[in-house]
C-alpha atoms as a PDB file:
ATOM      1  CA  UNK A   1     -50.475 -48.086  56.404  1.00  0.00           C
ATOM      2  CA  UNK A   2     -52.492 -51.361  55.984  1.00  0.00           C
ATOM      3  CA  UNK A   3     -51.101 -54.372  56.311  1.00  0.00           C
ATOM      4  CA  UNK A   4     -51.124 -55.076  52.390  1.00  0.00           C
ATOM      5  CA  UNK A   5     -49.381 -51.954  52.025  1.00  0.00           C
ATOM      6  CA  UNK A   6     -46.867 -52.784  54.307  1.00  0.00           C
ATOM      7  CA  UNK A   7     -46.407 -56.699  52.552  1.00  0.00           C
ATOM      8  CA  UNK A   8     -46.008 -55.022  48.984  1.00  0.00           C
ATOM      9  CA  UNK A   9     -43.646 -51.848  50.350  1.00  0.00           C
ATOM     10  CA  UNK A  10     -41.467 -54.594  51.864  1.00  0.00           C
ATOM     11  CA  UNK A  11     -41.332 -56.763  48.985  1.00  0.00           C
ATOM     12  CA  UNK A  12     -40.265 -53.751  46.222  1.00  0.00           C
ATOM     13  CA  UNK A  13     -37.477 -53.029  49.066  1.00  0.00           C
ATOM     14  CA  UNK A  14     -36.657 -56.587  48.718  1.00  0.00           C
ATOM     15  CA  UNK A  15     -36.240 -56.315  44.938  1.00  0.00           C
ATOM     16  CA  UNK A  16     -34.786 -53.290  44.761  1.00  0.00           C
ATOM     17  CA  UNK A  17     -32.120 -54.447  47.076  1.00  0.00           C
ATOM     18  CA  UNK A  18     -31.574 -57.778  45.168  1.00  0.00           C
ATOM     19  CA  UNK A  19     -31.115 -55.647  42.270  1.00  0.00           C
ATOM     20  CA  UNK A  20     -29.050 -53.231  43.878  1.00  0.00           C
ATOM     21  CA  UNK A  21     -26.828 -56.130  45.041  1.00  0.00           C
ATOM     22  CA  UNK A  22     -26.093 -58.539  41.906  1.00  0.00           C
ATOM     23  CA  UNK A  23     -22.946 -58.156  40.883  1.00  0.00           C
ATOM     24  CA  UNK A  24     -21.880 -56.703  37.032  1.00  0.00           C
ATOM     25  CA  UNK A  25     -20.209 -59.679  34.797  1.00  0.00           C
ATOM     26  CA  UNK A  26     -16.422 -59.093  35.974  1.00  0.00           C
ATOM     27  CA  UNK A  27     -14.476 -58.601  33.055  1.00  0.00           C
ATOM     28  CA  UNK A  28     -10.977 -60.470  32.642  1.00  0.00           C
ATOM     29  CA  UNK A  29      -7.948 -58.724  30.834  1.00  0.00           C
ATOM     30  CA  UNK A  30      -8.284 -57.086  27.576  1.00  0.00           C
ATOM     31  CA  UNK A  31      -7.371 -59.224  24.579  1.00  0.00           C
ATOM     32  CA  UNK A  32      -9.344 -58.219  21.854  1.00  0.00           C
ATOM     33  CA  UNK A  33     -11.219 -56.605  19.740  1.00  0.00           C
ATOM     34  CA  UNK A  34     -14.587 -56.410  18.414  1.00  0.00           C
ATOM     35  CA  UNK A  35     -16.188 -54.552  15.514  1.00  0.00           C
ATOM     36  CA  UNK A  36     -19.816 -54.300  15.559  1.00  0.00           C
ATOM     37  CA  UNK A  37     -21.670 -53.815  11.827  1.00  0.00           C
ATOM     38  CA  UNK A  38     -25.288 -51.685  11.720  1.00  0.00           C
ATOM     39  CA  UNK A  39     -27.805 -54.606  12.585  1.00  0.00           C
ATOM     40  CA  UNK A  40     -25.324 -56.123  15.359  1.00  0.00           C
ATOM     41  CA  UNK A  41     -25.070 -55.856  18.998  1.00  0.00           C
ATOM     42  CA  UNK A  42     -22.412 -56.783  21.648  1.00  0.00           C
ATOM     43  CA  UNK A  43     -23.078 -59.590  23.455  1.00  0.00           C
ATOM     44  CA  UNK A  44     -20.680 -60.819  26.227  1.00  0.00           C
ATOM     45  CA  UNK A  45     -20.340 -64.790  27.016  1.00  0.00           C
ATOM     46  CA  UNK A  46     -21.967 -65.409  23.932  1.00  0.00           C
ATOM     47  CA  UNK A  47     -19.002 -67.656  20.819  1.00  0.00           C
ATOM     48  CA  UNK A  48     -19.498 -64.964  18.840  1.00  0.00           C
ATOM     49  CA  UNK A  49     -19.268 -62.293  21.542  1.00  0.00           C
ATOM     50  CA  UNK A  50     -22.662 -60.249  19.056  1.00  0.00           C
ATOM     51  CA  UNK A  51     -26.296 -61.325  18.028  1.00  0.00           C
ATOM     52  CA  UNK A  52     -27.715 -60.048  14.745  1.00  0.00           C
ATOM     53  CA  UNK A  53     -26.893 -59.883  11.215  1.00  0.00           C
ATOM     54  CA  UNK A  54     -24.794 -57.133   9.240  1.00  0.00           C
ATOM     55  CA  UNK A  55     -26.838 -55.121   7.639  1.00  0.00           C
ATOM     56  CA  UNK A  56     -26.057 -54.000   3.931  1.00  0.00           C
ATOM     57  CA  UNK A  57     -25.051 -51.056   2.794  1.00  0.00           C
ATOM     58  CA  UNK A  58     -25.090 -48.407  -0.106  1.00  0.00           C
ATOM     59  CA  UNK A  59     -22.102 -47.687  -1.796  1.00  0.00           C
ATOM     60  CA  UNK A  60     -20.494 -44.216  -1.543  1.00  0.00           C
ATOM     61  CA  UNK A  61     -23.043 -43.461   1.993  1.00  0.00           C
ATOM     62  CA  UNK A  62     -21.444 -43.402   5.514  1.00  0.00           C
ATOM     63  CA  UNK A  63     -22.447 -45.770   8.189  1.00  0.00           C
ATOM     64  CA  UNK A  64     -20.988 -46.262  11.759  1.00  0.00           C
ATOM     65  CA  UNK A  65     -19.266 -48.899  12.878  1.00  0.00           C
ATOM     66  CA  UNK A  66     -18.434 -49.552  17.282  1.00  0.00           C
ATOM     67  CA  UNK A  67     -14.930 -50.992  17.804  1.00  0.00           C
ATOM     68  CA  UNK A  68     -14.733 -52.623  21.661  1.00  0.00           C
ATOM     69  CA  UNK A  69     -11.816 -53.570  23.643  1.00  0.00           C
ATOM     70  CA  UNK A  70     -12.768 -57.071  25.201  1.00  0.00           C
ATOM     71  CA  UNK A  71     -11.651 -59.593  27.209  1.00  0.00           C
ATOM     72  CA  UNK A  72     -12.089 -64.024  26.296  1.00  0.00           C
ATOM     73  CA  UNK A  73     -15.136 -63.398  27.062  1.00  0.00           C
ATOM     74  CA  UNK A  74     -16.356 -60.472  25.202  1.00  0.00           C
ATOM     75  CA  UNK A  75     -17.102 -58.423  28.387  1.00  0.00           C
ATOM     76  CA  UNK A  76     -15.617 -54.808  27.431  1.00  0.00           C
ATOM     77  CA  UNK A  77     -12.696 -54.010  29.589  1.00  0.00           C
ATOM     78  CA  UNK A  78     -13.538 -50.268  30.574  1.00  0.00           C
ATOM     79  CA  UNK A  79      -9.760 -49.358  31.749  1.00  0.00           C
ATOM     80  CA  UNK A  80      -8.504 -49.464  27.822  1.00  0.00           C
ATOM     81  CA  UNK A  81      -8.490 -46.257  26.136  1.00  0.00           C
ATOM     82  CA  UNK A  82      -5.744 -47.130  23.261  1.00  0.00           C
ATOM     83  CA  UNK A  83      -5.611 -46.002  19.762  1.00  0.00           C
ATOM     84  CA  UNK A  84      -7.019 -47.574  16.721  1.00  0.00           C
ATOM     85  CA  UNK A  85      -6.883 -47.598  13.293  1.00  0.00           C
ATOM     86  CA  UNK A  86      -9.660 -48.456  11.008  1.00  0.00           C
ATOM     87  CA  UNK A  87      -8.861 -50.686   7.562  1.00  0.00           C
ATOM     88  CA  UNK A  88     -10.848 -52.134   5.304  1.00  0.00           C
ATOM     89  CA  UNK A  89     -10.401 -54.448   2.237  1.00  0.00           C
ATOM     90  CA  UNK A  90     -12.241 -52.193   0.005  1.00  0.00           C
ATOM     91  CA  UNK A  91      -9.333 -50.471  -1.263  1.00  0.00           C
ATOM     92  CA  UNK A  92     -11.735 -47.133  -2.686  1.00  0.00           C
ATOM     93  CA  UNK A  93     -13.163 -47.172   1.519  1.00  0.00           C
ATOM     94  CA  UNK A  94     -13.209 -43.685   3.048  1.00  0.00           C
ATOM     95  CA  UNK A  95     -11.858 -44.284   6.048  1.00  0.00           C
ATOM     96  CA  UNK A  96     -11.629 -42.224   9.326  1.00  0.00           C
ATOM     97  CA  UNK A  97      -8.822 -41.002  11.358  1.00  0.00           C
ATOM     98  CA  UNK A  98      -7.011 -43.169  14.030  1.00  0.00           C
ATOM     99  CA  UNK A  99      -8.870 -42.603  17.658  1.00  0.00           C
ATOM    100  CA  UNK A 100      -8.764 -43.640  20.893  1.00  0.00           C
ATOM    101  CA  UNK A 101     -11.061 -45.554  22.829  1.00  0.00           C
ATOM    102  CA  UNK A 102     -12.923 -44.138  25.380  1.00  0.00           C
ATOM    103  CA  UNK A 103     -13.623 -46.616  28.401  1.00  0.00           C
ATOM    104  CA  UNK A 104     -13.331 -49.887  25.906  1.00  0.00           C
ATOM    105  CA  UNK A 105     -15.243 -48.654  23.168  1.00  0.00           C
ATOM    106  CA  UNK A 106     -15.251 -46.175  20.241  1.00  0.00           C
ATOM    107  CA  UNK A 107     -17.541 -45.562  16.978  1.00  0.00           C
ATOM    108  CA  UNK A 108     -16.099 -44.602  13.844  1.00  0.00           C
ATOM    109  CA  UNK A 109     -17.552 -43.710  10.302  1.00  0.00           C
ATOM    110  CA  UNK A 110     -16.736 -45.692   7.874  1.00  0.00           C
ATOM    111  CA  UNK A 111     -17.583 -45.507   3.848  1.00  0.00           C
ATOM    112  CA  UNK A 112     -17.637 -48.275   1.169  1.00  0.00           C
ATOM    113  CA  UNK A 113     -17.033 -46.826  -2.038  1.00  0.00           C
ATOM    114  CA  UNK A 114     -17.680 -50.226  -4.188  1.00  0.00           C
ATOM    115  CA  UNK A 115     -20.196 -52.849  -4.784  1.00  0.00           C
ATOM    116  CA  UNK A 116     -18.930 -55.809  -3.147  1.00  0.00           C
ATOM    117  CA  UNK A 117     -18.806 -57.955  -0.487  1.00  0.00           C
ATOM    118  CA  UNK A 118     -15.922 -56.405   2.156  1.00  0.00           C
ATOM    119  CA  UNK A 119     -14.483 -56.331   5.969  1.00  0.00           C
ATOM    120  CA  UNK A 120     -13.518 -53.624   7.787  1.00  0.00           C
ATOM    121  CA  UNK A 121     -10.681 -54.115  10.684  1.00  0.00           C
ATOM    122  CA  UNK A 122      -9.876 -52.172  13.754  1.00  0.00           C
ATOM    123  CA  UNK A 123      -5.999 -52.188  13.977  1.00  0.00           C
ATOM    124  CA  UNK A 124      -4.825 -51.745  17.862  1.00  0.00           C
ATOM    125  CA  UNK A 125      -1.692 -49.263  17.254  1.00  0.00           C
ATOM    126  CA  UNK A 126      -0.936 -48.800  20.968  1.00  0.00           C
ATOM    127  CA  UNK A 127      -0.760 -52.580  21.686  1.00  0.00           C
ATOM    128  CA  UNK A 128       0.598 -54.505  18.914  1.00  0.00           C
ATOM    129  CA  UNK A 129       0.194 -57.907  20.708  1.00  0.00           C
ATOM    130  CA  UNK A 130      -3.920 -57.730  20.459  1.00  0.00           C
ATOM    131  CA  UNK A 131      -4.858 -59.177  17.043  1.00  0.00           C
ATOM    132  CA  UNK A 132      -6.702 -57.005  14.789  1.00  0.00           C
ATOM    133  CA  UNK A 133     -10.742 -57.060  15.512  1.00  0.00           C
ATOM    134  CA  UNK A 134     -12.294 -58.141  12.053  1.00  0.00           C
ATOM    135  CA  UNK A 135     -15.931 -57.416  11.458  1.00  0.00           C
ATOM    136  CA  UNK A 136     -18.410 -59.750   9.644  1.00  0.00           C
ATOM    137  CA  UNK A 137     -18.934 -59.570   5.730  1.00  0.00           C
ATOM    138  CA  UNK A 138     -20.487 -56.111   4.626  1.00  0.00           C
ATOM    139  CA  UNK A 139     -22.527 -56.485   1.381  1.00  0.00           C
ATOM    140  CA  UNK A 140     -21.778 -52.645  -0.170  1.00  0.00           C
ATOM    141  CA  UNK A 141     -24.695 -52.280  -2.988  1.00  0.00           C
ATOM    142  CA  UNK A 142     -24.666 -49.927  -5.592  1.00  0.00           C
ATOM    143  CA  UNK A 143     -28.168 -47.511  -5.804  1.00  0.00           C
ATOM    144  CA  UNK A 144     -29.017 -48.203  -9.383  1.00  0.00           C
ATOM    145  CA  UNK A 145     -32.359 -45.705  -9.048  1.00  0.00           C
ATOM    146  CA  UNK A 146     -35.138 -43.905  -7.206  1.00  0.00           C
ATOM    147  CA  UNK A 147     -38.889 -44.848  -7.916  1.00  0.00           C
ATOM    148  CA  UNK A 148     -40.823 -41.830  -7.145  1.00  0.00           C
ATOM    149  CA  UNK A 149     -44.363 -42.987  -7.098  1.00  0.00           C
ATOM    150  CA  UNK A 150     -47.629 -41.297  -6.697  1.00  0.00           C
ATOM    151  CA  UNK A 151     -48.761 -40.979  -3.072  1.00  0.00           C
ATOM    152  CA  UNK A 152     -52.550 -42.167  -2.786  1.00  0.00           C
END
């Protein structure tokens, strides 16, 4: 093996082992939780605990929602597998059937069946000391049409 060879094998060791050996975030103890909208994403240390922007959606068509069990931090705390409850302020809202989480975190389907502007809650029913987890405004649009145009 040449000598370059040799520099390069020892350096990818090198980085594989720094990689190897950098410790995960270490999560504190579970004291929330979080509901993540289509067009968000968790992010832990951050205020908000989630980057992006709630996407809207069509009235009357199911979209998924992620509820996670976090800590101050919005690390996910694996260990929790309690039951939640989904509610929403959309009265008309198909909503699904309580379910626990599965190391910290669980996705649920969730319908808006009105136009409107409306939140949707995950309701800890194992724990009632954790505050609900609220989600950010979901615009819920009617479809009013199709346009089927020509294809050129």
């Amino acid at each position: 093996m040449s000598l370059l060879a040799r520099l390069l094998s020892t350096i990818a060791m090198g980085a594989i082992l720094l990689v190897a050996s950098t410790p995960a975030a270490a999560q504190g103890p579970f004291t929330r939780l979080q509901v993540l909208l289509p067009g968000e994403n968790a992010a832990p240390g951050t205020g908000s605990g989630k980057t992006g922007s709630a996407l809207a959606q069509i009235s009357g068509t199911p979209f998924t929602i992620t509820v996670r069990a976090c800590d101050s931090q919005w690390n996910t705390v694996p260990t929790v597998s309690h039951t939640i409850q989904i509610l929403s302020n959309n009265a008309n809202a198909t909503l699904p059937a309580n379910a626990q989480l599965q190391n910290g975190i669980r996705t649920f389907t969730v319908t808006l069946n009105a136009s409107g502007s409306f939140t949707v809650y995950a309701h800890n029913l194992t724990d009632g000391t954790i505050p609900h987890g609220a989600s950010a405004m979901i615009a819920s649009q009617v479809l009013q049409a199709f346009d089927f145009g020509s294809i050129a």
